[in-house]
Structures are given as structure tokens and as C-alpha cells.
PDB file of N, CA and C in Angstrom:
ATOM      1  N   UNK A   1      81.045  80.678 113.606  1.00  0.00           N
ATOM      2  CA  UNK A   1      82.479  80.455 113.515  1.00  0.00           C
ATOM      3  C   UNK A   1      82.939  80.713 112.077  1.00  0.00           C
ATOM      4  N   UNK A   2      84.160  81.173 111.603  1.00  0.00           N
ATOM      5  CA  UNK A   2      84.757  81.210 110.547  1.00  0.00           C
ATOM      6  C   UNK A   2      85.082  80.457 109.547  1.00  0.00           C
ATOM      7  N   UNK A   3      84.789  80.443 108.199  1.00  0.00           N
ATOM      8  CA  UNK A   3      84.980  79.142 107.483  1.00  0.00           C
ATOM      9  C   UNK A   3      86.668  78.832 107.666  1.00  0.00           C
ATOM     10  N   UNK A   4      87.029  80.384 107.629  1.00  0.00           N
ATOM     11  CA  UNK A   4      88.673  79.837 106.897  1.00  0.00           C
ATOM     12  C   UNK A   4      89.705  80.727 108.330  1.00  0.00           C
ATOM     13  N   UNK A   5      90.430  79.384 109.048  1.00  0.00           N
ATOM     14  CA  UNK A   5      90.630  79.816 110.517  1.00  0.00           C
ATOM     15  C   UNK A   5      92.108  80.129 110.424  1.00  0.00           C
ATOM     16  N   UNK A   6      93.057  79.788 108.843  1.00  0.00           N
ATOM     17  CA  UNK A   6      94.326  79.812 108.481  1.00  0.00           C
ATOM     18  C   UNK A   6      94.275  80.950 107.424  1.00  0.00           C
ATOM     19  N   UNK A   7      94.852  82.256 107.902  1.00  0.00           N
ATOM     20  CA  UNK A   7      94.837  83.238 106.563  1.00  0.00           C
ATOM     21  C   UNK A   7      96.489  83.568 106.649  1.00  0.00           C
ATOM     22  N   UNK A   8      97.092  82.388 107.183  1.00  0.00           N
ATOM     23  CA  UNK A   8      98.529  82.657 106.710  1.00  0.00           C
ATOM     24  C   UNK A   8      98.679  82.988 105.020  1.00  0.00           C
ATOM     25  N   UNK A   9      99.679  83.567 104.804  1.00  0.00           N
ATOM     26  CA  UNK A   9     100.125  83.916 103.474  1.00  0.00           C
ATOM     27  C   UNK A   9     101.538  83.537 103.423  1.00  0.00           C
ATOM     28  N   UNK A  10     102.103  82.819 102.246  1.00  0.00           N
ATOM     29  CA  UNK A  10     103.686  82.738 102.042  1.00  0.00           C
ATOM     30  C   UNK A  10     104.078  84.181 100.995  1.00  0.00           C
ATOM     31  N   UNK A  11     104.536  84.800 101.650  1.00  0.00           N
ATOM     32  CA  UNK A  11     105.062  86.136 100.759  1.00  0.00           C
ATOM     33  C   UNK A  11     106.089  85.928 100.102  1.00  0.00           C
ATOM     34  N   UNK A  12     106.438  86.148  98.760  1.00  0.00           N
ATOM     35  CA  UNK A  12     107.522  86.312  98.066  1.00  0.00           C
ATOM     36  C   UNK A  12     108.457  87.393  98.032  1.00  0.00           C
ATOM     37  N   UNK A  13     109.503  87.480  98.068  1.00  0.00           N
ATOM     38  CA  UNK A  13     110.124  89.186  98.221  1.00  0.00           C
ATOM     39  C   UNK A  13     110.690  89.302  97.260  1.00  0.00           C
ATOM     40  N   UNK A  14     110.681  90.887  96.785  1.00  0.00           N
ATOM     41  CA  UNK A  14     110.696  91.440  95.217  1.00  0.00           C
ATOM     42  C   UNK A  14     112.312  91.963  95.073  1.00  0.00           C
ATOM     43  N   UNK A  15     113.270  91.900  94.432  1.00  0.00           N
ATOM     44  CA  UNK A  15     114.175  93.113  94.253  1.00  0.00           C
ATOM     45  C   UNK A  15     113.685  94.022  93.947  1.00  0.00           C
ATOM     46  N   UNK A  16     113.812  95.090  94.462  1.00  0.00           N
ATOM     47  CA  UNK A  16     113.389  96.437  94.649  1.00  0.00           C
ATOM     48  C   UNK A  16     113.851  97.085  93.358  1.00  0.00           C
ATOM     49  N   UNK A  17     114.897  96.477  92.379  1.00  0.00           N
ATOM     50  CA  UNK A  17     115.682  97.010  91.616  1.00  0.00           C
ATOM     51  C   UNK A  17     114.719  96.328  89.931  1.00  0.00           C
ATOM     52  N   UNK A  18     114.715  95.376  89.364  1.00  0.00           N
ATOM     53  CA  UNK A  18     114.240  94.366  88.654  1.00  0.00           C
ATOM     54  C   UNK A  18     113.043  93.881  89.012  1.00  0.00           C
ATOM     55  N   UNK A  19     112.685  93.372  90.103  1.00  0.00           N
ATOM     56  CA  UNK A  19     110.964  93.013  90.402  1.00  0.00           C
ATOM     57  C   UNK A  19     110.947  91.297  90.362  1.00  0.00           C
ATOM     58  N   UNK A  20     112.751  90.745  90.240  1.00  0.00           N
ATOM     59  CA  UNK A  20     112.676  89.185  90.243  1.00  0.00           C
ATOM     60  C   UNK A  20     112.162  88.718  91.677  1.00  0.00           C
ATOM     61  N   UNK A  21     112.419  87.916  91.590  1.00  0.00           N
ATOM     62  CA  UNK A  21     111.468  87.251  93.120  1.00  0.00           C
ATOM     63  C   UNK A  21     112.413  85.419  92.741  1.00  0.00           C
ATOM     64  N   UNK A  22     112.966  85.372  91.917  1.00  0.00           N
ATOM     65  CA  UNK A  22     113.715  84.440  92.084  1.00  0.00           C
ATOM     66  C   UNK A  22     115.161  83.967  91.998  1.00  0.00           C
ATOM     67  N   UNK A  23     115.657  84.740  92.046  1.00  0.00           N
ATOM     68  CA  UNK A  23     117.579  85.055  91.144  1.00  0.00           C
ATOM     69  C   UNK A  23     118.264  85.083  92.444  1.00  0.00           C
ATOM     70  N   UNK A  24     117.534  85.167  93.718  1.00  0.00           N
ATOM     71  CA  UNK A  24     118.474  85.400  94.865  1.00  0.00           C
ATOM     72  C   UNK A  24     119.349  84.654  95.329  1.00  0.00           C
ATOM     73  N   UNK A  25     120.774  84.725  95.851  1.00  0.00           N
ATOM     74  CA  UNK A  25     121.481  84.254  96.439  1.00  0.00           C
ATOM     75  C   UNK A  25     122.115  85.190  97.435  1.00  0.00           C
ATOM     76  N   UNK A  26     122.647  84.192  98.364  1.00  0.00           N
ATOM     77  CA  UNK A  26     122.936  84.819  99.816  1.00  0.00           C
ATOM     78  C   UNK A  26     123.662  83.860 100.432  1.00  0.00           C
ATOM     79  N   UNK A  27     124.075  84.309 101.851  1.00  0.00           N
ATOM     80  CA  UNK A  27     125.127  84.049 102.710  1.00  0.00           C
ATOM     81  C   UNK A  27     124.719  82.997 103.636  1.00  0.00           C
ATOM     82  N   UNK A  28     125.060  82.357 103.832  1.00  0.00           N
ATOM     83  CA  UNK A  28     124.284  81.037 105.257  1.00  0.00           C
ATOM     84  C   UNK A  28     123.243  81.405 105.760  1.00  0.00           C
ATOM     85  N   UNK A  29     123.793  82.938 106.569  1.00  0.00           N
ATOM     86  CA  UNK A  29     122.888  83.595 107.806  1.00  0.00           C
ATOM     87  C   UNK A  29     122.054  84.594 106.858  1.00  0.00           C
ATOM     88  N   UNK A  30     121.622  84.729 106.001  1.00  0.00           N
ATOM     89  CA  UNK A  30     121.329  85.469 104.962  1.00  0.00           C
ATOM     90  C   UNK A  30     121.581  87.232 105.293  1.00  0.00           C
ATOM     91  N   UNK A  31     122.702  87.327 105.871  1.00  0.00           N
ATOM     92  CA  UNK A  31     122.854  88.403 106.332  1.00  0.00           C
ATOM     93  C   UNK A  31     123.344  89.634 105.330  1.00  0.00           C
ATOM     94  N   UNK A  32     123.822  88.805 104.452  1.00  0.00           N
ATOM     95  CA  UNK A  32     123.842  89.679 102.631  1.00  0.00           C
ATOM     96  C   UNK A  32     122.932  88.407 101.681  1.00  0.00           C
ATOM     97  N   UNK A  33     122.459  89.192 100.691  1.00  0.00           N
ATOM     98  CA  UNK A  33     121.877  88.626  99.839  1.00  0.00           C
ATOM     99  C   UNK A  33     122.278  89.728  98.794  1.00  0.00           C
ATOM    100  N   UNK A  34     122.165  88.650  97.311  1.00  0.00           N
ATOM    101  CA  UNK A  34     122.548  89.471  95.950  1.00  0.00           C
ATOM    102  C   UNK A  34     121.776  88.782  95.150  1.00  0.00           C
ATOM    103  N   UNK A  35     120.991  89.787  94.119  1.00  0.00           N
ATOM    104  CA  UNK A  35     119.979  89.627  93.240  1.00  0.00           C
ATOM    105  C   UNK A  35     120.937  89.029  92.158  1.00  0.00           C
ATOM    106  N   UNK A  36     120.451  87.945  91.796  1.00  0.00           N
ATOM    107  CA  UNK A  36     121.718  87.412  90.603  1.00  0.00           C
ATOM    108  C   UNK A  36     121.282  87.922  89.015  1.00  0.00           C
ATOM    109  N   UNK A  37     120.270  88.544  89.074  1.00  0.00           N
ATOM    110  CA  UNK A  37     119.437  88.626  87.686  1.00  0.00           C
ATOM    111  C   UNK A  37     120.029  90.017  87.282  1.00  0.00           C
ATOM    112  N   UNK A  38     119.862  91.281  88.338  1.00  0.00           N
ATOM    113  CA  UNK A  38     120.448  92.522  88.146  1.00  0.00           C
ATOM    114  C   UNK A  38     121.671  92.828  88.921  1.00  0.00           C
ATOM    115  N   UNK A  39     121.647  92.605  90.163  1.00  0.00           N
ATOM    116  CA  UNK A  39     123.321  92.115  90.526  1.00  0.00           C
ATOM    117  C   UNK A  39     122.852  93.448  91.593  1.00  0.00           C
ATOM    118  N   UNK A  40     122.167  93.729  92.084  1.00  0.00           N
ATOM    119  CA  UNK A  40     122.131  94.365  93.453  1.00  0.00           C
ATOM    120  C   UNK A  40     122.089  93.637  94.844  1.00  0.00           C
ATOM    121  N   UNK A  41     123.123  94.576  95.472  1.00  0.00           N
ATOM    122  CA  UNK A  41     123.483  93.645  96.973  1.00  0.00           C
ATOM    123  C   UNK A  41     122.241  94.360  97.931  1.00  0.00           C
ATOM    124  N   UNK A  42     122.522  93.835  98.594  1.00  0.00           N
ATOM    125  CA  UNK A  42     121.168  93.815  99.868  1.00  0.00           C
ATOM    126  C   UNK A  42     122.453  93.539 101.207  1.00  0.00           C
ATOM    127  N   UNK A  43     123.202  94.709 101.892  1.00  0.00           N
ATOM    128  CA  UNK A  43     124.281  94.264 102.478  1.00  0.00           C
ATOM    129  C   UNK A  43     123.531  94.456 103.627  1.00  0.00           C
ATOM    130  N   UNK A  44     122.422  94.942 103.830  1.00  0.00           N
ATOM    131  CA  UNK A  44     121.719  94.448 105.341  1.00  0.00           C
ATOM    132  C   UNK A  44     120.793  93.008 105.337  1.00  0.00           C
ATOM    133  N   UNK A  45     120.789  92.066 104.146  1.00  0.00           N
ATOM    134  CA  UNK A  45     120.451  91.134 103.833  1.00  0.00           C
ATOM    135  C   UNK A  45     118.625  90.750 103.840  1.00  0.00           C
ATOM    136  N   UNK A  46     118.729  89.496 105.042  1.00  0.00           N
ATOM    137  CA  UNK A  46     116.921  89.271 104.360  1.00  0.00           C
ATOM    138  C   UNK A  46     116.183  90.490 105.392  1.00  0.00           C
ATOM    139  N   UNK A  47     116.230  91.310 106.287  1.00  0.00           N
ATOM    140  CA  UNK A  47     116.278  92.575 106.794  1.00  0.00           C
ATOM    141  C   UNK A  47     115.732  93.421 106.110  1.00  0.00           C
ATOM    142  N   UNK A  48     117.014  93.869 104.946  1.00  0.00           N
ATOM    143  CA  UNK A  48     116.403  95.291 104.674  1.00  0.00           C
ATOM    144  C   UNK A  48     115.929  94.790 103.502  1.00  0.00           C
ATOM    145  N   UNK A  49     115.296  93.780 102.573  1.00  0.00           N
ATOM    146  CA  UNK A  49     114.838  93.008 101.567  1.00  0.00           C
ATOM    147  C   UNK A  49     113.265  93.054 102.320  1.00  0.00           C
ATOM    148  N   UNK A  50     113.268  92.587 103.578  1.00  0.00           N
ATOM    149  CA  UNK A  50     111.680  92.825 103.776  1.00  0.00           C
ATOM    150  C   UNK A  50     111.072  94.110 104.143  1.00  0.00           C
ATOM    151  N   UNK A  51     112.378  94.872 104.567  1.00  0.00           N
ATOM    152  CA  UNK A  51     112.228  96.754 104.469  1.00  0.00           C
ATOM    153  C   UNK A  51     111.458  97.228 103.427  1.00  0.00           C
ATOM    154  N   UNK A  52     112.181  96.977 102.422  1.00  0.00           N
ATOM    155  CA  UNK A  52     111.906  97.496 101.049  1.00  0.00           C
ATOM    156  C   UNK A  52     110.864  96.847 100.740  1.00  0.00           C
ATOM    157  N   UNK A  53     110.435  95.662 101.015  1.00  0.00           N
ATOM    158  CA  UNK A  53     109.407  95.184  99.861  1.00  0.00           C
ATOM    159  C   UNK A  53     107.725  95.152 101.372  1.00  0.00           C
ATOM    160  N   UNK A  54     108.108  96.442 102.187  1.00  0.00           N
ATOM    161  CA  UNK A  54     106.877  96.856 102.987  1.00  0.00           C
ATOM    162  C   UNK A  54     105.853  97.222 102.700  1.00  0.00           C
ATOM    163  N   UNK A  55     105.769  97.922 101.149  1.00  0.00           N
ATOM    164  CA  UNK A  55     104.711  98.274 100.632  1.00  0.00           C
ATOM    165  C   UNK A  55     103.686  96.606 100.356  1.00  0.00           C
ATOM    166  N   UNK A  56     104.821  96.447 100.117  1.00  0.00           N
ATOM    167  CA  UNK A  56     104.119  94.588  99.390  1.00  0.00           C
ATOM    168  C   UNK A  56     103.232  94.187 100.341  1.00  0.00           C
ATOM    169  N   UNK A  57     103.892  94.085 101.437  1.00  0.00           N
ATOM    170  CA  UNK A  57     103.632  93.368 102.728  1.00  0.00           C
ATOM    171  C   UNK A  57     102.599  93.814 103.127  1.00  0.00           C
ATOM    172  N   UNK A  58     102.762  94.852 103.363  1.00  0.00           N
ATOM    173  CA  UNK A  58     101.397  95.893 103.409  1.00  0.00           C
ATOM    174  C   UNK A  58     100.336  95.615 103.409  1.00  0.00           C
ATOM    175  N   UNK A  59     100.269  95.213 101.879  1.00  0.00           N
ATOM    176  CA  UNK A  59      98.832  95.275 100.740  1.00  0.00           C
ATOM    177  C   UNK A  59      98.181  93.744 101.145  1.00  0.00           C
ATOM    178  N   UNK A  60      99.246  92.770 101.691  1.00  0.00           N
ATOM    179  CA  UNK A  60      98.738  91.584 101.608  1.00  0.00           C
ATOM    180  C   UNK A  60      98.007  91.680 102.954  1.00  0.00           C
ATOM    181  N   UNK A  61      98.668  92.304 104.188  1.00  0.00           N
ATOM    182  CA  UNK A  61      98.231  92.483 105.235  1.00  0.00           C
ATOM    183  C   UNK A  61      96.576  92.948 105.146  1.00  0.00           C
ATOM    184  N   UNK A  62      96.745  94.156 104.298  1.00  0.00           N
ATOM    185  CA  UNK A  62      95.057  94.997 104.178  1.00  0.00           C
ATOM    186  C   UNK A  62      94.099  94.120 103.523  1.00  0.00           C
ATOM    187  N   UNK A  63      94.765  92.813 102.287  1.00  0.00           N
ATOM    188  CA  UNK A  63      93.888  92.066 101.656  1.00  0.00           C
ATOM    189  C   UNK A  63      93.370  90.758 103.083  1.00  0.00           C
ATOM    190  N   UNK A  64      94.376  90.399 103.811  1.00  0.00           N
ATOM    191  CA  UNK A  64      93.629  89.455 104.911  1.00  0.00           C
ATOM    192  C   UNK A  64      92.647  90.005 105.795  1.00  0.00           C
ATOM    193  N   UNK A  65      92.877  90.742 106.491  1.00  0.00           N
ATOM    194  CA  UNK A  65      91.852  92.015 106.717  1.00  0.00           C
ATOM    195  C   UNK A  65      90.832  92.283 106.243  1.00  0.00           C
ATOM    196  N   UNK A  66      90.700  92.380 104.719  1.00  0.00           N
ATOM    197  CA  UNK A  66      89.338  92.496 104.305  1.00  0.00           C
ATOM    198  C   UNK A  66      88.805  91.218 103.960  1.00  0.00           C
ATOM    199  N   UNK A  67      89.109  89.904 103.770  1.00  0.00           N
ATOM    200  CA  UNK A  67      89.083  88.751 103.711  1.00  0.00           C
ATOM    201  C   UNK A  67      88.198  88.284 105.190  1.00  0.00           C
ATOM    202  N   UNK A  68      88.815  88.612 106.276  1.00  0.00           N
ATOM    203  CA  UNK A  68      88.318  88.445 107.587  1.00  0.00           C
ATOM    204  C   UNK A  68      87.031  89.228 107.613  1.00  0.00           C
ATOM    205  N   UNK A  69      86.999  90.600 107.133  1.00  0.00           N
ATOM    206  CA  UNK A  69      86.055  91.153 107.545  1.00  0.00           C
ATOM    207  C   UNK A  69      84.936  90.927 106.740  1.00  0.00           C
ATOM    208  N   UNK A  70      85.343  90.786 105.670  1.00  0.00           N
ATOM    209  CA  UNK A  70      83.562  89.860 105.269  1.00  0.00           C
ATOM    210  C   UNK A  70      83.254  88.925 105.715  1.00  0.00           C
ATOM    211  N   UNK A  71      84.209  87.732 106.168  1.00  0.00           N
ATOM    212  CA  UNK A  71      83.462  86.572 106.737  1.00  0.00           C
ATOM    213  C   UNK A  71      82.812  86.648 107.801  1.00  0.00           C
ATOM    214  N   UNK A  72      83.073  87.514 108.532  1.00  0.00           N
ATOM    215  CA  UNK A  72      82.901  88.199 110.186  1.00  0.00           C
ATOM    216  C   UNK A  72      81.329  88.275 109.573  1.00  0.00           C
ATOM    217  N   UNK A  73      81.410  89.167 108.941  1.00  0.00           N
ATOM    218  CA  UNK A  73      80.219  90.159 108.435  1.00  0.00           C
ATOM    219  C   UNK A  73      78.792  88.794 107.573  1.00  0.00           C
ATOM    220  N   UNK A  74      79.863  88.109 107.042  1.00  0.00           N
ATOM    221  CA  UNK A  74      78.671  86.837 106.593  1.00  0.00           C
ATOM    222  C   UNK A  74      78.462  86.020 107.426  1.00  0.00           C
ATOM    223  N   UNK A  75      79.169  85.919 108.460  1.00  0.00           N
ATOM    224  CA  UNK A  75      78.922  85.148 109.614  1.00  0.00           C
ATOM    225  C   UNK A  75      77.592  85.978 110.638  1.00  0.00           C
ATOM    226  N   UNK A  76      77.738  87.072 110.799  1.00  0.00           N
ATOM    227  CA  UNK A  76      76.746  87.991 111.588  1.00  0.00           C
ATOM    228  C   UNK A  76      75.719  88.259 111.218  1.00  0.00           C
ATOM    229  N   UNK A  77      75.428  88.231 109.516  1.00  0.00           N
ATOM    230  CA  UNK A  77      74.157  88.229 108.968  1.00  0.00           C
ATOM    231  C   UNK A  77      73.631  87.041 108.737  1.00  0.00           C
ATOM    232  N   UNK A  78      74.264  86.074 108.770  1.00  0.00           N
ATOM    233  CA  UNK A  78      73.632  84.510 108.962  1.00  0.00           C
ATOM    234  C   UNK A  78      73.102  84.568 110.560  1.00  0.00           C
ATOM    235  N   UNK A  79      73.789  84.991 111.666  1.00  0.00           N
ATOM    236  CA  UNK A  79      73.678  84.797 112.925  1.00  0.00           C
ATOM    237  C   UNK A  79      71.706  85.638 112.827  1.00  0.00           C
ATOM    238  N   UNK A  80      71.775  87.233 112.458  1.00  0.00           N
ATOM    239  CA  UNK A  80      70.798  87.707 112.780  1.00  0.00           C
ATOM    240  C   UNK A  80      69.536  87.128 111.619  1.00  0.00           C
ATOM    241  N   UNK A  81      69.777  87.092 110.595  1.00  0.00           N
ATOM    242  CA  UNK A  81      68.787  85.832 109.715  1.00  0.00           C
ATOM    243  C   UNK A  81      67.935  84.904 110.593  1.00  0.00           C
ATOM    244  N   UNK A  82      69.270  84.232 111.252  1.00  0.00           N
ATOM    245  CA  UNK A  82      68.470  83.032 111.725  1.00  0.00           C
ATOM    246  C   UNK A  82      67.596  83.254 112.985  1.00  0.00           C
ATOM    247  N   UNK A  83      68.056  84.351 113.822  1.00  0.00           N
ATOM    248  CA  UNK A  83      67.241  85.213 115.058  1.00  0.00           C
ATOM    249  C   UNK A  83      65.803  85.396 114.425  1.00  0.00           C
ATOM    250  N   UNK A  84      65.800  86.330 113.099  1.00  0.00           N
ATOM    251  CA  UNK A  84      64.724  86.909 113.235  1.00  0.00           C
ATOM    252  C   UNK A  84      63.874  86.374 112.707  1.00  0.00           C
ATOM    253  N   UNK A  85      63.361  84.826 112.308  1.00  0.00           N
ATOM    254  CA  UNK A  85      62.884  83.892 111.077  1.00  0.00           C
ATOM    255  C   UNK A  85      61.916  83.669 112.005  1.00  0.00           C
TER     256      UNK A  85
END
């Protein structure tokens, strides 16, 4: 079995413009959001904010992935270890 059974991640999202990750403000429904640091709107809001920052998303996706796949992999060479002793 897997040591680590939670590989949730909390992602931060970047302005695409500046690279803040904290200056944001937005609308109730966050259906606009505006970078308060450089002052770019996001008029498709938290939407096209996770559009843009896909590359990001991406990378974290490929890092859980390889995270899983070694444990898989240290899990299977413990499994055949203990077979062949």
C-alpha cells in the first residue's frame, strides 16, 4: 500500500502579467478579477486565470505523477524483495 494516499496540492495562481500570486481582487462570483499590483483585468475572471496559469498546473500535475510513480515502484521492489528472500 502507499505511504502517502493524499497528493492533493493547493495551487496558487500567477498573473500572467507580474508573476504576483497575491494582489488579487475580484467580484463576488469571481467572474472578473484584477491584479492590484500591475492592474491587469482578467474579464473572463477565475476561468481564464487558471487558463493562463496551465503551464503551472501542468508541471504540478507531472510532479504528482512522478511522486506516485516512485512509490508504486518502492512499493513493488519491497513486494518482490520480500518474495525472493
Amino acid at each position: 500500500m502507499l505511504k502517502n494516499n493524499d497528493y492533493s496540492r493547493t495551487l496558487i495562481l500567477r498573473c500572467v502579467v507580474c508573476g504576483d500570486t497575491e494582489s488579487f481582487s475580484h467580484n463576488e462570483d469571481e467572474t472578473y478579477i484584477i491584479c492590484k499590483r500591475c492592474g491587469r483585468e482578467y474579464f473572463g475572471g477565475k476561468s481564464e486565470l487558471v487558463d493562463l496559469n496551465e503551464q503551472f498546473i501542468e508541471s504540478e500535475v507531472e510532479d504528482i505523477k512522478a511522486e506516485v510513480a516512485k512509490e508504486i515502484q518502492a512499493e513493488i521492489n519491497k513486494n518482490l524483495n520480500s518474495i525472493f528472500k
